[in-house]
C-alpha atoms as a PDB file:
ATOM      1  CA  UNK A   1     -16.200 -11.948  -7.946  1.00  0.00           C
ATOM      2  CA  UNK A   2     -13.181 -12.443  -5.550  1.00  0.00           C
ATOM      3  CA  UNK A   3     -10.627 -11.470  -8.380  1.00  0.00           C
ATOM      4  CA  UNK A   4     -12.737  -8.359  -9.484  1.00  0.00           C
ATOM      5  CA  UNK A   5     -12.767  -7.008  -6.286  1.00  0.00           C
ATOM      6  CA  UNK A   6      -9.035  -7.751  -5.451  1.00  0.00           C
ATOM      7  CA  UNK A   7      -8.411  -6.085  -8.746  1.00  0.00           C
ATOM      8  CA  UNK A   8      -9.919  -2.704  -7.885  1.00  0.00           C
ATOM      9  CA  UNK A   9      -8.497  -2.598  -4.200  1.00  0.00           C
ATOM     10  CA  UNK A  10      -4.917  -3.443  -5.771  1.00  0.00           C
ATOM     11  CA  UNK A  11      -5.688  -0.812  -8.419  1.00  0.00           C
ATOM     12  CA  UNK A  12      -6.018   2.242  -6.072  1.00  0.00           C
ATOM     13  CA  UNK A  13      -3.443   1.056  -4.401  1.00  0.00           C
ATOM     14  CA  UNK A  14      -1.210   1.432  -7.384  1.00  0.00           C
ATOM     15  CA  UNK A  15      -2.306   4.875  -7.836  1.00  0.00           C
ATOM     16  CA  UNK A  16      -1.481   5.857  -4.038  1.00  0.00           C
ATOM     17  CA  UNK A  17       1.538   3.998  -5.100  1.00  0.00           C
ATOM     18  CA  UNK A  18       1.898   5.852  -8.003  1.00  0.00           C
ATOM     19  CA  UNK A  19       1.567   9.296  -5.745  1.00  0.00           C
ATOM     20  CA  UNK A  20       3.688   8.085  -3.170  1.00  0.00           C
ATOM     21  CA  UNK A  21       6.413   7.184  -5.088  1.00  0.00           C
ATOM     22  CA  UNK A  22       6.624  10.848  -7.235  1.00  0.00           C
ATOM     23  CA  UNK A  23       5.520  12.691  -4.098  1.00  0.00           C
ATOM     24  CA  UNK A  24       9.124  13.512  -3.514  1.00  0.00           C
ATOM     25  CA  UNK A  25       9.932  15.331  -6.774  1.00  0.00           C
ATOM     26  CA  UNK A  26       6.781  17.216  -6.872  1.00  0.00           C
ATOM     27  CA  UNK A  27       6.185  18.261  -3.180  1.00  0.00           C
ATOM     28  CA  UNK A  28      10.077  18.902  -2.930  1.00  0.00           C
ATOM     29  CA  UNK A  29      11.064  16.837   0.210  1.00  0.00           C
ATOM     30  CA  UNK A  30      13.915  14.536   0.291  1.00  0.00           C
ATOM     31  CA  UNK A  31      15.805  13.203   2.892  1.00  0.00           C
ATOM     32  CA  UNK A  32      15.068  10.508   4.801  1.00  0.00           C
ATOM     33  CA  UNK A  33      11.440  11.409   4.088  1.00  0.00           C
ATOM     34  CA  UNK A  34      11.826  11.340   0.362  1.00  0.00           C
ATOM     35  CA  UNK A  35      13.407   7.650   0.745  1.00  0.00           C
ATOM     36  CA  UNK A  36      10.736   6.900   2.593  1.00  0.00           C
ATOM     37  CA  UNK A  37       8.146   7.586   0.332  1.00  0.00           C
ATOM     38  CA  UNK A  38       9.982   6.036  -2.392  1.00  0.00           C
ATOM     39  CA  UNK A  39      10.918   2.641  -0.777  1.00  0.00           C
ATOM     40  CA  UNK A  40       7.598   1.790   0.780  1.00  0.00           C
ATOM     41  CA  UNK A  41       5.698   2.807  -3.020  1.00  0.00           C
ATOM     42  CA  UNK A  42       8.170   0.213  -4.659  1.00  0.00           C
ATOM     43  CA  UNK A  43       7.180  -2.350  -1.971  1.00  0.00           C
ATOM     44  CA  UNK A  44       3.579  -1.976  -1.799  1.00  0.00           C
ATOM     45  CA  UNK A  45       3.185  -1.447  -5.468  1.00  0.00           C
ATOM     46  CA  UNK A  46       5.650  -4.674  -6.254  1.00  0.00           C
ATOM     47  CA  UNK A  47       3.107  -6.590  -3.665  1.00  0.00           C
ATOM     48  CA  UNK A  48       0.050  -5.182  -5.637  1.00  0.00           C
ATOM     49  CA  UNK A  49       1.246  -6.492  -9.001  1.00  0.00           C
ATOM     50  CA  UNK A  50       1.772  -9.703  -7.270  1.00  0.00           C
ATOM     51  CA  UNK A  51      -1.490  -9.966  -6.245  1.00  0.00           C
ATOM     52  CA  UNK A  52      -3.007  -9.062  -9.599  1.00  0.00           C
ATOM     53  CA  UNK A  53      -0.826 -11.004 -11.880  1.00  0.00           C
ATOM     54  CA  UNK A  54      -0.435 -14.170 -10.034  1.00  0.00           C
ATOM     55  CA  UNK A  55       0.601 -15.348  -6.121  1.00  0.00           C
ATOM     56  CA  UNK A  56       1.736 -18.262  -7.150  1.00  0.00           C
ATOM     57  CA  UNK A  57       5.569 -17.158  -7.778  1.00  0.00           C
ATOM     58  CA  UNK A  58       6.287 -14.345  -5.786  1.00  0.00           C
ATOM     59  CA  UNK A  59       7.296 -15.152  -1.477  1.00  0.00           C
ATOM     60  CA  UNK A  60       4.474 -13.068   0.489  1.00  0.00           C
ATOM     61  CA  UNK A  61       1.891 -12.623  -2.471  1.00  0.00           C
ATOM     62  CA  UNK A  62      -0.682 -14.212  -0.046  1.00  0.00           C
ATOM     63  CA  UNK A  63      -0.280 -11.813   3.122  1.00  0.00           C
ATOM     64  CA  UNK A  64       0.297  -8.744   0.577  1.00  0.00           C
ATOM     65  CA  UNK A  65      -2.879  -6.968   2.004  1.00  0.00           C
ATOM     66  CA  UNK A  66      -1.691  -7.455   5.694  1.00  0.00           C
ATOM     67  CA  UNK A  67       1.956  -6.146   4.385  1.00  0.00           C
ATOM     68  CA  UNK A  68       0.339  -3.809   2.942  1.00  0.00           C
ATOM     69  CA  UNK A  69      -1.614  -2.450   5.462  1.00  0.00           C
ATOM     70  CA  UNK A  70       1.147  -2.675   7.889  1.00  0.00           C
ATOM     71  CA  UNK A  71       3.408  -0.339   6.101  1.00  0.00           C
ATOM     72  CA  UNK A  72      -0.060   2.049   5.096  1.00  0.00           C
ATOM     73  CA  UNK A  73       0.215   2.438   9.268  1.00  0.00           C
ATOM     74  CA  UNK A  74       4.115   3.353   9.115  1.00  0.00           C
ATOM     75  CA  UNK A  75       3.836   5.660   6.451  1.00  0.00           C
ATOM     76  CA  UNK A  76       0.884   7.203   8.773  1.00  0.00           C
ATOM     77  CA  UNK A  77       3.069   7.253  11.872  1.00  0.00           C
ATOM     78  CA  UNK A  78       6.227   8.075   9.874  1.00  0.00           C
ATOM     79  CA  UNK A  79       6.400  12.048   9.619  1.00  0.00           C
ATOM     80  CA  UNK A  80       6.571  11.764  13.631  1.00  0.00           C
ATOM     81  CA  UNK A  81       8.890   8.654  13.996  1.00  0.00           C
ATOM     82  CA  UNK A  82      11.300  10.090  11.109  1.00  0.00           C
ATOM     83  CA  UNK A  83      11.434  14.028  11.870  1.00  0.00           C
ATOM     84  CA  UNK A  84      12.302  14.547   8.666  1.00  0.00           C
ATOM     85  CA  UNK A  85       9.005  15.941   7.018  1.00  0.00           C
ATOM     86  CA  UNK A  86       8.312  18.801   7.576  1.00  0.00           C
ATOM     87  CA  UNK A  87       4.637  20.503   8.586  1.00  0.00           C
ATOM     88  CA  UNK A  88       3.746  20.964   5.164  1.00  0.00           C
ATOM     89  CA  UNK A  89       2.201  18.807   1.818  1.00  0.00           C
ATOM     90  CA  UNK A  90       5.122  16.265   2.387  1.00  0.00           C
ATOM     91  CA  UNK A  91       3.657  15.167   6.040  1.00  0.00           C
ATOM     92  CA  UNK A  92      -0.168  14.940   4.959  1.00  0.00           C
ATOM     93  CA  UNK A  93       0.554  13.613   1.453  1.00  0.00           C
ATOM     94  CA  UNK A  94       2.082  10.643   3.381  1.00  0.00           C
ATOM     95  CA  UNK A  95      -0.179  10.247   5.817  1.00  0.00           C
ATOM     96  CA  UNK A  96      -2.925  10.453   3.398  1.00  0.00           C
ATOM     97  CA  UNK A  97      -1.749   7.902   1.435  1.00  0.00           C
ATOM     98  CA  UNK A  98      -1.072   5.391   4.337  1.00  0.00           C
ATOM     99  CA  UNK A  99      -4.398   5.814   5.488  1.00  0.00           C
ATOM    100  CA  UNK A 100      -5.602   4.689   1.684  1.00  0.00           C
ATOM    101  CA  UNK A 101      -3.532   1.840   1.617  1.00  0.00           C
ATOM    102  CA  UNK A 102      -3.807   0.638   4.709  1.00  0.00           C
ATOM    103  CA  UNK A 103      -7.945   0.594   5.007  1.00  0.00           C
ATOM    104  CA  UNK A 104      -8.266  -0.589   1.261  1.00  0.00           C
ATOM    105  CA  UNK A 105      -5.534  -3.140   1.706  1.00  0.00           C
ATOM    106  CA  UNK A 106      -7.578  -4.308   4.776  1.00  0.00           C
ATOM    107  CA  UNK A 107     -11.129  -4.553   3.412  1.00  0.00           C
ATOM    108  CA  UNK A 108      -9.545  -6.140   0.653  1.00  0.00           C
ATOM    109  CA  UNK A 109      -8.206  -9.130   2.607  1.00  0.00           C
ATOM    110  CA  UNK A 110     -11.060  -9.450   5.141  1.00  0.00           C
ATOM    111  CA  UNK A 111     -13.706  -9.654   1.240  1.00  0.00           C
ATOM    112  CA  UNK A 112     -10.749 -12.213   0.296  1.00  0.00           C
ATOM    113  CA  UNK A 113     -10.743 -13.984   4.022  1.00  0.00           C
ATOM    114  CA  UNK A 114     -14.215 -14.020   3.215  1.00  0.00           C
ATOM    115  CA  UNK A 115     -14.896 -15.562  -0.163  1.00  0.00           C
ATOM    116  CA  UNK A 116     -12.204 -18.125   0.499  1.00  0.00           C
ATOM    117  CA  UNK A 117     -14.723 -19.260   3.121  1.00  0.00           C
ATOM    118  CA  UNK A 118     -17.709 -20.059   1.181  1.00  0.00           C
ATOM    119  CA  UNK A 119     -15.305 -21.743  -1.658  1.00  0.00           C
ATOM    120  CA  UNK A 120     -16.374 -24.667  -2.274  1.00  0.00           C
ATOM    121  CA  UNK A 121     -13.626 -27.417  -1.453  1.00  0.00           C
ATOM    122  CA  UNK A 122     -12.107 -28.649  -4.494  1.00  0.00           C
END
């Protein structure tokens, strides 16, 4: 049940991902706002992958939802830390996606958190 569920929440995060990552091109921003987009998609989608194919290899794989979530709250706080986006699609498109990532990235770990409690020991 544990994987099915981590599967889904690491599947719309590829799709913000996904968004995030093209956002640039087809909202027209670039910048330091366009690198931003682009950089924290690559990092949250190559933690997402992790988390679906395997956490065994890959440094972090276990905290990926808290990493996550941590950079869904920069990207929301980013159009007013940056100053680069400006008042339009780019600045609402980001904080949109943030928001995604960081609440499904967080239920995700605290339903993970939570079946890893009633494991039984092996």
């Amino acid at each position: 049940m544990e994987r099915n569920r981590t599967m889904l929440a690491d599947g719309i995060i590829l799709i913000a991902c996904v968004w995030l990552y093209v956002s640039p091109w087809v909202l027209k921003y670039g910048g330091n706002a366009g690198w931003n987009s682009t950089i924290c998609a690559i990092v949250i989608a190559v933690l997402a992958l992790a988390r679906i194919f395997g956490t065994d290899r890959i440094p972090l794989a276990e905290q990926a939802d808290w990493v996550s979530a941590v950079i869904g709250l920069w990207l929301i706080l980013a159009p007013w830390v940056i100053n680069s986006y400006e008042d339009t699609a780019d600045k609402w498109s980001t904080v949109a996606m943030g928001a995604v990532i960081a609440i499904i990235a967080t239920a995700s770990e605290w339903l993970s958190a939570g079946e890893r409690e009633h494991r039984p020991a092996v």
